[in-house]
N, C-alpha and C. Protein backbone atom coordinates (compact mmCIF):
# COMPACT_ATOMS: atom_id res chain seq x y z
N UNK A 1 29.39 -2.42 -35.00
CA UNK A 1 28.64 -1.25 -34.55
C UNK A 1 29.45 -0.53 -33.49
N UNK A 2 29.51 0.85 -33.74
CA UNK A 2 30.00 1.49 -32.85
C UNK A 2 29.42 1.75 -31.66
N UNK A 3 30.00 1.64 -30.16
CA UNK A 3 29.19 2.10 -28.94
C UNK A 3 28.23 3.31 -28.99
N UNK A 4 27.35 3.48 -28.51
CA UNK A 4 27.18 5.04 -28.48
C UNK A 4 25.83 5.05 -26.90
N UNK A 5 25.84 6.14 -26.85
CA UNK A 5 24.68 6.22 -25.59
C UNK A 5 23.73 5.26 -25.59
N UNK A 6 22.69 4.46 -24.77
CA UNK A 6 21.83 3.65 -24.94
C UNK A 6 20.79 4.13 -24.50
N UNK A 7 19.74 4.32 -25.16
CA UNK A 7 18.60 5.33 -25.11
C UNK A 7 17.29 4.99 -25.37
N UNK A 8 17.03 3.56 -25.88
CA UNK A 8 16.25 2.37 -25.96
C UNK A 8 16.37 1.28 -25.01
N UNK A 9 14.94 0.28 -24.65
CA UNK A 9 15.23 -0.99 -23.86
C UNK A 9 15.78 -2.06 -25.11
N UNK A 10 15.77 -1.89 -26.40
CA UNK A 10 16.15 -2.45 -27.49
C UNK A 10 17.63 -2.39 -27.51
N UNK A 11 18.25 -0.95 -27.46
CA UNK A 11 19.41 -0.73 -27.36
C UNK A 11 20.70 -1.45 -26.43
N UNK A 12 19.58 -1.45 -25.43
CA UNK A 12 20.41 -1.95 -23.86
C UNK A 12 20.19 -3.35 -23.58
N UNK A 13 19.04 -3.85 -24.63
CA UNK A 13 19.23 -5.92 -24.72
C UNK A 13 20.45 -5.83 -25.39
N UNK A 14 20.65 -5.43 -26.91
CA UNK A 14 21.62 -5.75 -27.63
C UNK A 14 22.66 -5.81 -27.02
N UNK A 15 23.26 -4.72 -26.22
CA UNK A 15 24.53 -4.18 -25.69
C UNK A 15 24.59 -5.62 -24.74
N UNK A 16 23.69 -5.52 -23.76
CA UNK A 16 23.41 -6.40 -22.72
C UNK A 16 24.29 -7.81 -23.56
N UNK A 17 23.66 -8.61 -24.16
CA UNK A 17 24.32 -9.73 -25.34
C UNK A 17 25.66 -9.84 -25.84
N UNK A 18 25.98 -8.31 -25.84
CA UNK A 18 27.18 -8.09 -26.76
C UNK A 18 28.37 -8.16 -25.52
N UNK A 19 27.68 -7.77 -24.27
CA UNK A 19 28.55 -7.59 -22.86
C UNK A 19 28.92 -8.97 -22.75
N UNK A 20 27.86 -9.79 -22.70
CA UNK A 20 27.40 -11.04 -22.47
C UNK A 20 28.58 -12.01 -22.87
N UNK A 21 28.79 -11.91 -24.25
CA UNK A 21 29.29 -12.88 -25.38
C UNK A 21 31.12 -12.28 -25.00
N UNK A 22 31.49 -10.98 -24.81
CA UNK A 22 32.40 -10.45 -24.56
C UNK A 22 33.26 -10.80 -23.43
N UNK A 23 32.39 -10.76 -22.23
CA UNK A 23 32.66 -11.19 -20.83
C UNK A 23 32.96 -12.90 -21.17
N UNK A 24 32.22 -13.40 -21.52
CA UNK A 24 32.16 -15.57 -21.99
C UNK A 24 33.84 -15.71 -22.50
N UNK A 25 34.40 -14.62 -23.23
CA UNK A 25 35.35 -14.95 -23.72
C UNK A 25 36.54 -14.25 -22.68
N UNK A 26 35.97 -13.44 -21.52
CA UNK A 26 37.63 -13.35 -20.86
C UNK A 26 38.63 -12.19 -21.21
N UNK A 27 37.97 -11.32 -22.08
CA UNK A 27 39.45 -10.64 -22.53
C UNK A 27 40.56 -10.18 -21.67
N UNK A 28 41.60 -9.69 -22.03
CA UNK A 28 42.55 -9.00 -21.48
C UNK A 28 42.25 -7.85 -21.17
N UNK A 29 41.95 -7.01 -20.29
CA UNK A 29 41.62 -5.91 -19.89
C UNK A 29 42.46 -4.65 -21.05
N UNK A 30 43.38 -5.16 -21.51
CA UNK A 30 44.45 -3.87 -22.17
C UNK A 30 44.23 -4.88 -24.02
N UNK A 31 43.12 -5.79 -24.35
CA UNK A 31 43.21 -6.09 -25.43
C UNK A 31 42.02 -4.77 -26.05
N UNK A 32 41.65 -5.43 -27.21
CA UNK A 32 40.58 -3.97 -27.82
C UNK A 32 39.48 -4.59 -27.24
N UNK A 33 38.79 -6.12 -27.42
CA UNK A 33 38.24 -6.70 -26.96
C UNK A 33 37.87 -6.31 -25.44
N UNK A 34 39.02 -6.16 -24.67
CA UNK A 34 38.88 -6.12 -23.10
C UNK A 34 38.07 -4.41 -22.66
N UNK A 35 38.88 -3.52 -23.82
CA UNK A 35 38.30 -2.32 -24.11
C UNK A 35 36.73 -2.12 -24.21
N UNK A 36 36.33 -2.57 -25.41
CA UNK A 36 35.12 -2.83 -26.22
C UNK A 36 33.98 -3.10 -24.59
N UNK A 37 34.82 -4.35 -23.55
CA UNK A 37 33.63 -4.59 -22.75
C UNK A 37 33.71 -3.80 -22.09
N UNK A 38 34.83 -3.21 -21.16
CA UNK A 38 34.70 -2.02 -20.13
C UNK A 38 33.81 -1.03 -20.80
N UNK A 39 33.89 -0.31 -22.06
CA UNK A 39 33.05 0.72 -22.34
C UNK A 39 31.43 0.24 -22.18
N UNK A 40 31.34 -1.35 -22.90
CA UNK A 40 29.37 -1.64 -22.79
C UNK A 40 29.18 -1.57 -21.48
N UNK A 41 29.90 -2.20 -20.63
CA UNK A 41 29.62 -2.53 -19.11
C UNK A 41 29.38 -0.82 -18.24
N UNK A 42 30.28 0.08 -18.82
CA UNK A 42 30.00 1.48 -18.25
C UNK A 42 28.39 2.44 -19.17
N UNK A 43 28.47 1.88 -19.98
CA UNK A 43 27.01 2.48 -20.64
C UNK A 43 26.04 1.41 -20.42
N UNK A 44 25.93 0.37 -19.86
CA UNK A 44 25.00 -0.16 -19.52
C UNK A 44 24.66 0.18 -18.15
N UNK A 45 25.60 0.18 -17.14
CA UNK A 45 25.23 0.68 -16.11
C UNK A 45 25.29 1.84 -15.78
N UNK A 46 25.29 2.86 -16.67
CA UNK A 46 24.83 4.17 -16.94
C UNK A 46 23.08 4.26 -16.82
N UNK A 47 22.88 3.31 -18.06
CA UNK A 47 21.61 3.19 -18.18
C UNK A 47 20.69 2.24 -17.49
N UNK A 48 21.35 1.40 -16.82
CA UNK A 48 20.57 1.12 -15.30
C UNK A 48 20.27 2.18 -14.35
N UNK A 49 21.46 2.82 -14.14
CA UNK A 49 21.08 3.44 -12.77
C UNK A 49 19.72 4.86 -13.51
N UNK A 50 20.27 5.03 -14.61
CA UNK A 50 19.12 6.32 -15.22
C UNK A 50 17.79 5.86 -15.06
N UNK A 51 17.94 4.37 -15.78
CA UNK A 51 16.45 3.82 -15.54
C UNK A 51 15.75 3.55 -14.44
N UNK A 52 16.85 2.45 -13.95
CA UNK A 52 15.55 1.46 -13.44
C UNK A 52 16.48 1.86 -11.20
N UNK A 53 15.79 2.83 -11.18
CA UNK A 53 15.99 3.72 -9.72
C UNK A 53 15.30 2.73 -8.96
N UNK A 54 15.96 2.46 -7.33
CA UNK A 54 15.46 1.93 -6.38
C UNK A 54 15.77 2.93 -4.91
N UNK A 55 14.22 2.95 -4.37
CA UNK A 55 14.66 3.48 -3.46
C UNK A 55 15.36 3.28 -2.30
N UNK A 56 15.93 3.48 -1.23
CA UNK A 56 16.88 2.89 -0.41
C UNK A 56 15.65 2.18 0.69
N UNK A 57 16.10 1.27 1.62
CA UNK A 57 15.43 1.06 2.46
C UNK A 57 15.35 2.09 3.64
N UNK A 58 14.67 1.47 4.27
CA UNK A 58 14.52 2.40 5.54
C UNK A 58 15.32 1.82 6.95
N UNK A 59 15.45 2.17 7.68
CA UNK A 59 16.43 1.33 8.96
C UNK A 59 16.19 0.14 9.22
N UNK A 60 14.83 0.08 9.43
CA UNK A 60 14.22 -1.20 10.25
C UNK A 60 14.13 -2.54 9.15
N UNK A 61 13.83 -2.00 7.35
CA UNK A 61 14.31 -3.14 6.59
C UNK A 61 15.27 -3.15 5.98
N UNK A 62 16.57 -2.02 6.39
CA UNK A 62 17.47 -3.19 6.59
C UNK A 62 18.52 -3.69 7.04
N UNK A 63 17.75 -3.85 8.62
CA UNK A 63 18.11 -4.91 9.55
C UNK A 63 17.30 -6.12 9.27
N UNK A 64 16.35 -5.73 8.58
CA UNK A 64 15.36 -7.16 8.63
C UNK A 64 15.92 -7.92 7.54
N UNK A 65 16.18 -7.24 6.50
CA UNK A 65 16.90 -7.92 5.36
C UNK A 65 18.18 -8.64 4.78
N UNK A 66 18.87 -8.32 6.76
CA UNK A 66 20.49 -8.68 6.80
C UNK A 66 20.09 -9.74 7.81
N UNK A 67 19.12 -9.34 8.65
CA UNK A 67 18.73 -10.86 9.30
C UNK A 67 18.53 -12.07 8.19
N UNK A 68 17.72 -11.33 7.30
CA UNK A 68 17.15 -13.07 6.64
C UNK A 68 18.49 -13.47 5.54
N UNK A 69 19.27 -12.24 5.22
CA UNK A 69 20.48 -12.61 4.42
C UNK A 69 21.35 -13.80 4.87
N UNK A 70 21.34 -13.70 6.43
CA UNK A 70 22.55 -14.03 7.34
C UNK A 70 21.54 -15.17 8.68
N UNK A 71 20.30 -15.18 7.94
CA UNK A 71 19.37 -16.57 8.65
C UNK A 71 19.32 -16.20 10.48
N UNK A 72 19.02 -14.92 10.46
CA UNK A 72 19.36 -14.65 12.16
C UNK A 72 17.77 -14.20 12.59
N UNK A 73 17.70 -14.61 13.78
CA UNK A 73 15.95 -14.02 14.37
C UNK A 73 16.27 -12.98 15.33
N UNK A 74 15.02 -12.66 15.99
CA UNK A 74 15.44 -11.47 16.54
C UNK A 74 15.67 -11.99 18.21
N UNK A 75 16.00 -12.70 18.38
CA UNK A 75 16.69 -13.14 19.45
C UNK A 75 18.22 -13.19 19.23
N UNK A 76 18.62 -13.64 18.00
CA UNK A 76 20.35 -12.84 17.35
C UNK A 76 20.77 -11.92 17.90
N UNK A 77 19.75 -11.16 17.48
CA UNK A 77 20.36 -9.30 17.32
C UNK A 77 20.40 -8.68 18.88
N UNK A 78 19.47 -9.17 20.15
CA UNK A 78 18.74 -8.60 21.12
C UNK A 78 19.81 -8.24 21.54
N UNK A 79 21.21 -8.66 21.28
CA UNK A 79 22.39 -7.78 22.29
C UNK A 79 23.03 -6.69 21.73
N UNK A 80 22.26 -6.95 20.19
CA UNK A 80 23.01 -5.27 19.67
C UNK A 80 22.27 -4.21 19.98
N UNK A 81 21.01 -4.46 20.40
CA UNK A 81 19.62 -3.34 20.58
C UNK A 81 19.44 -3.15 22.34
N UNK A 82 19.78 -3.81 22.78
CA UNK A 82 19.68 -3.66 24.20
C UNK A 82 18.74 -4.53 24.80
N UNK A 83 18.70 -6.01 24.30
CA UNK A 83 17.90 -6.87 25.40
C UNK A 83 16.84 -7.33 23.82
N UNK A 84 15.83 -8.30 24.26
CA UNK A 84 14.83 -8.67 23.64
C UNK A 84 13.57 -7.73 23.58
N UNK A 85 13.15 -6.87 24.65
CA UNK A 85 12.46 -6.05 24.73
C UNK A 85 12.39 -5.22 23.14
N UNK A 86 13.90 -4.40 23.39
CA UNK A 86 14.15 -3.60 22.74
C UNK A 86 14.23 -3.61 21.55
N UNK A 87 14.75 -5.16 21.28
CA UNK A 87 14.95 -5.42 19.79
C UNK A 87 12.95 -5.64 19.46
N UNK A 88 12.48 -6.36 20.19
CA UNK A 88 11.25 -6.24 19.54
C UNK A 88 10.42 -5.01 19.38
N UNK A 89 10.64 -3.66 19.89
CA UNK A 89 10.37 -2.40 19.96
C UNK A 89 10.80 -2.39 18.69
N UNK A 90 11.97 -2.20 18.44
CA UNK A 90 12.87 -1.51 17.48
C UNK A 90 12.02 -2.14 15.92
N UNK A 91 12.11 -3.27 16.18
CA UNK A 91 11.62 -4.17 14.76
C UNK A 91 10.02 -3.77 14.58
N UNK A 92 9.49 -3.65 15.41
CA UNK A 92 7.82 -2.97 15.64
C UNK A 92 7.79 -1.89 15.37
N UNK A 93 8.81 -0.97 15.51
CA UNK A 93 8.79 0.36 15.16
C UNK A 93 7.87 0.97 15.74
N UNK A 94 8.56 0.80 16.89
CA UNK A 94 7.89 1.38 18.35
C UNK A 94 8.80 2.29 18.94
N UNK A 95 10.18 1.83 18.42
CA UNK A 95 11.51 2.92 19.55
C UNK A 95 12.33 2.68 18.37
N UNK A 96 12.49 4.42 17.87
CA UNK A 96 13.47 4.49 17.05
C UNK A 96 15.16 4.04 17.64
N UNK A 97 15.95 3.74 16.58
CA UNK A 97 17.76 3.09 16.88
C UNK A 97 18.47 4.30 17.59
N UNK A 98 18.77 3.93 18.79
CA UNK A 98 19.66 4.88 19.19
C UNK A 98 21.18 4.99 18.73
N UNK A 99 21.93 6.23 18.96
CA UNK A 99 23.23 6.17 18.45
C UNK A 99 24.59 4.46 19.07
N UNK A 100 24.01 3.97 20.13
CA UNK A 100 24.86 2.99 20.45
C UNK A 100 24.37 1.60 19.24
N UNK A 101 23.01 1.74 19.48
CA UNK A 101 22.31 0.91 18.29
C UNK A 101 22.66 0.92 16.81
N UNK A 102 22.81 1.92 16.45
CA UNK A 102 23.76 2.07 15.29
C UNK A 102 24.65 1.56 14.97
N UNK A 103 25.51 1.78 16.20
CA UNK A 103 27.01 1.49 15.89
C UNK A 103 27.40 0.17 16.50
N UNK A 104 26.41 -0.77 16.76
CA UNK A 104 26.47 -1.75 17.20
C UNK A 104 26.38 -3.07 15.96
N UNK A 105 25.04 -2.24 15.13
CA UNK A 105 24.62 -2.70 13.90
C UNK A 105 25.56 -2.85 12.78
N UNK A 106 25.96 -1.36 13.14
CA UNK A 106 26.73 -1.11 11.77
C UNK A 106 28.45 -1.90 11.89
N UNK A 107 28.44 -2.65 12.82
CA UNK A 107 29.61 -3.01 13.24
C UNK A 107 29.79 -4.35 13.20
N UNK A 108 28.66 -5.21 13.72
CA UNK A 108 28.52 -6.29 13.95
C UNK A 108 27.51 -6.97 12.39
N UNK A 109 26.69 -6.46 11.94
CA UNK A 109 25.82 -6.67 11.00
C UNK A 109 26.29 -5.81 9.39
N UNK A 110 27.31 -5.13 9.43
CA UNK A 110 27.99 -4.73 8.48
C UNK A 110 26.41 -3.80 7.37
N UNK A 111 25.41 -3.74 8.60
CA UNK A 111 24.30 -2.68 7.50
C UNK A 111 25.30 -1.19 7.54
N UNK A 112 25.12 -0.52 6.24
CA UNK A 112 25.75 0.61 5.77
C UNK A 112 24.90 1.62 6.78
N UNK A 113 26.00 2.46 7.41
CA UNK A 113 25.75 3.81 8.68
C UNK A 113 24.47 4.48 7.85
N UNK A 114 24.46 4.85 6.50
CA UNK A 114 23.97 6.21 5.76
C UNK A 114 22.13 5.52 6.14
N UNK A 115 22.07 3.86 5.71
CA UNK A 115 21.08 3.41 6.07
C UNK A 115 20.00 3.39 7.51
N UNK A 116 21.67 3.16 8.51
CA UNK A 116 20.94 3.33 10.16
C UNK A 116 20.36 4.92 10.08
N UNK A 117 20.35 5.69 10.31
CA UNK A 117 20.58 6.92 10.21
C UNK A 117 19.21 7.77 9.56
N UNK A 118 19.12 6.94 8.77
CA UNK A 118 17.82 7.58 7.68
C UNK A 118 16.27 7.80 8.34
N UNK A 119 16.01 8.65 8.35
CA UNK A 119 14.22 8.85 9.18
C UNK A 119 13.67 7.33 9.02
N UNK A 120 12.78 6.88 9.22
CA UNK A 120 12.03 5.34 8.91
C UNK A 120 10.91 5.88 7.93
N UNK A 121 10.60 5.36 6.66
CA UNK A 121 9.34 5.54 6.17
C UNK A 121 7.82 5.21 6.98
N UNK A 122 8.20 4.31 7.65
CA UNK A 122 6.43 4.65 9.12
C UNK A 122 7.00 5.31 9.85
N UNK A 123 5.81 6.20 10.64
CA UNK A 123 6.26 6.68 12.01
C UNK A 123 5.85 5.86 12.82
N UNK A 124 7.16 6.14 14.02
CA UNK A 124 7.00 5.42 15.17
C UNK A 124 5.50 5.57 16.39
N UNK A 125 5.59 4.38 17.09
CA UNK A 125 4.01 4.29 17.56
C UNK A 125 4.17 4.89 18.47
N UNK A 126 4.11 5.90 19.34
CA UNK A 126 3.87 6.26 20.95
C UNK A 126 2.79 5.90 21.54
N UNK A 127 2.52 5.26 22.71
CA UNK A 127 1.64 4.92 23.21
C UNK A 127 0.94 6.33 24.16
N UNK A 128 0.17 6.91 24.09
CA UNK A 128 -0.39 7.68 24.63
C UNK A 128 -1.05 7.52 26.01
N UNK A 129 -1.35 6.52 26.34
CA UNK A 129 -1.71 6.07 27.76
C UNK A 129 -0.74 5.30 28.61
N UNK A 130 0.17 6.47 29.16
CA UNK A 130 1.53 6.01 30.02
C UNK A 130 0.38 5.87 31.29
N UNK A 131 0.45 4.96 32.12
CA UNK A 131 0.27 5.09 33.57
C UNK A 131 0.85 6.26 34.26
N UNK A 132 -0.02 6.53 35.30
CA UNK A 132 0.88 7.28 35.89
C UNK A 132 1.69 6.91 37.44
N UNK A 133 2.48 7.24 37.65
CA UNK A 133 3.63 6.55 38.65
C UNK A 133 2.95 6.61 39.85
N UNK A 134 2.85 5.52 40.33
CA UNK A 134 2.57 5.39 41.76
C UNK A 134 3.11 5.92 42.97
N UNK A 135 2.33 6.19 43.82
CA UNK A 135 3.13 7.03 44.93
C UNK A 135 3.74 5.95 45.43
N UNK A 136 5.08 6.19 46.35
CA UNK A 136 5.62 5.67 46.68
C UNK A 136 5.70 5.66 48.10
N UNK A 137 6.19 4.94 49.36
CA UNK A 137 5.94 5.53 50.76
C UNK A 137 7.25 4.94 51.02
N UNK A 138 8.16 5.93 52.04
CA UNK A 138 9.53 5.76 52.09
C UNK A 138 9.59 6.14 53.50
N UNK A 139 10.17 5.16 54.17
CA UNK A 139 10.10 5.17 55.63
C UNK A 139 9.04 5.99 56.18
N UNK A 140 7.89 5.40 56.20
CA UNK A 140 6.23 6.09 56.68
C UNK A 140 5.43 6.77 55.95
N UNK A 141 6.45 7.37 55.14
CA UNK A 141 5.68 8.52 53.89
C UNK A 141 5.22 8.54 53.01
N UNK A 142 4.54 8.99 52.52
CA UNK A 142 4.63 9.15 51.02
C UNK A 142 5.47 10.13 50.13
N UNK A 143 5.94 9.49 49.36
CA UNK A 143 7.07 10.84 48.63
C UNK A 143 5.79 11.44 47.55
């Protein structure tokens, strides 16, 4: 059978099998054989990416998802975020990643920049009931 577009989930088992049985044997990249698989392997993952779409994560999973990749808690990370505070903010999605946070991540935790970077699918929490600052008294006074 000749290759041709794969345009069925029928189409793309077969191929899938035929990749399968192709790859088991190893070819030579410059045999016809070695040919035959580079072409299924490029129309199959043609027709992955057409199909079956994933959306990207959002910042916060995935840092969470390179933690559990790499078995780390968030006491790990607290020096890439600025302290324990912060990292638990950050993971709460309470205080969006600042630019040092980024590049701390993206450096040390090897998560892809395009990922840090991306709005978060929740919005962040602001707390609406800041205290307000106490007066202060500075040699007799009050400022």
């Amino acid at each position: 059978m000749e290759p041709r577009l794969i345009k069925t989930n029928d189409q793309y088992r077969l191929y899938v099998a035929e990749a399968a049985k192709l790859a088991a044997r190893d070819p030579s990249p410059q045999s016809k054989e070695g040919g035959r698989l580079e072409l299924l392997a490029k129309l199959i993952e043609d027709f992955e990416k057409e199909r079956y779409q994933f959306r990207k994560p959002d910042p916060v999973e995935a840092i969470v998802f390179r933690m559990e990749q790499r078995g780390l808690r968030q006491k790990d990370i607290a020096n890439l975020l600025g302290g324990k505070n912060r990292a638990s903010e950050v993971l709460s999605r309470k205080r969006p990643l600042t630019l040092p946070m980024i590049r701390a991540i993206y450096e040390k935790l090897d998560v892809p920049a395009e990922l840090l970077i991306r709005e978060p699918l929740a919005s962040y929490e602001v707390d609406r009931d800041v205290p307000k600052p106490r007066k202060r008294i500075v040699h007799g006074r009050r400022s």
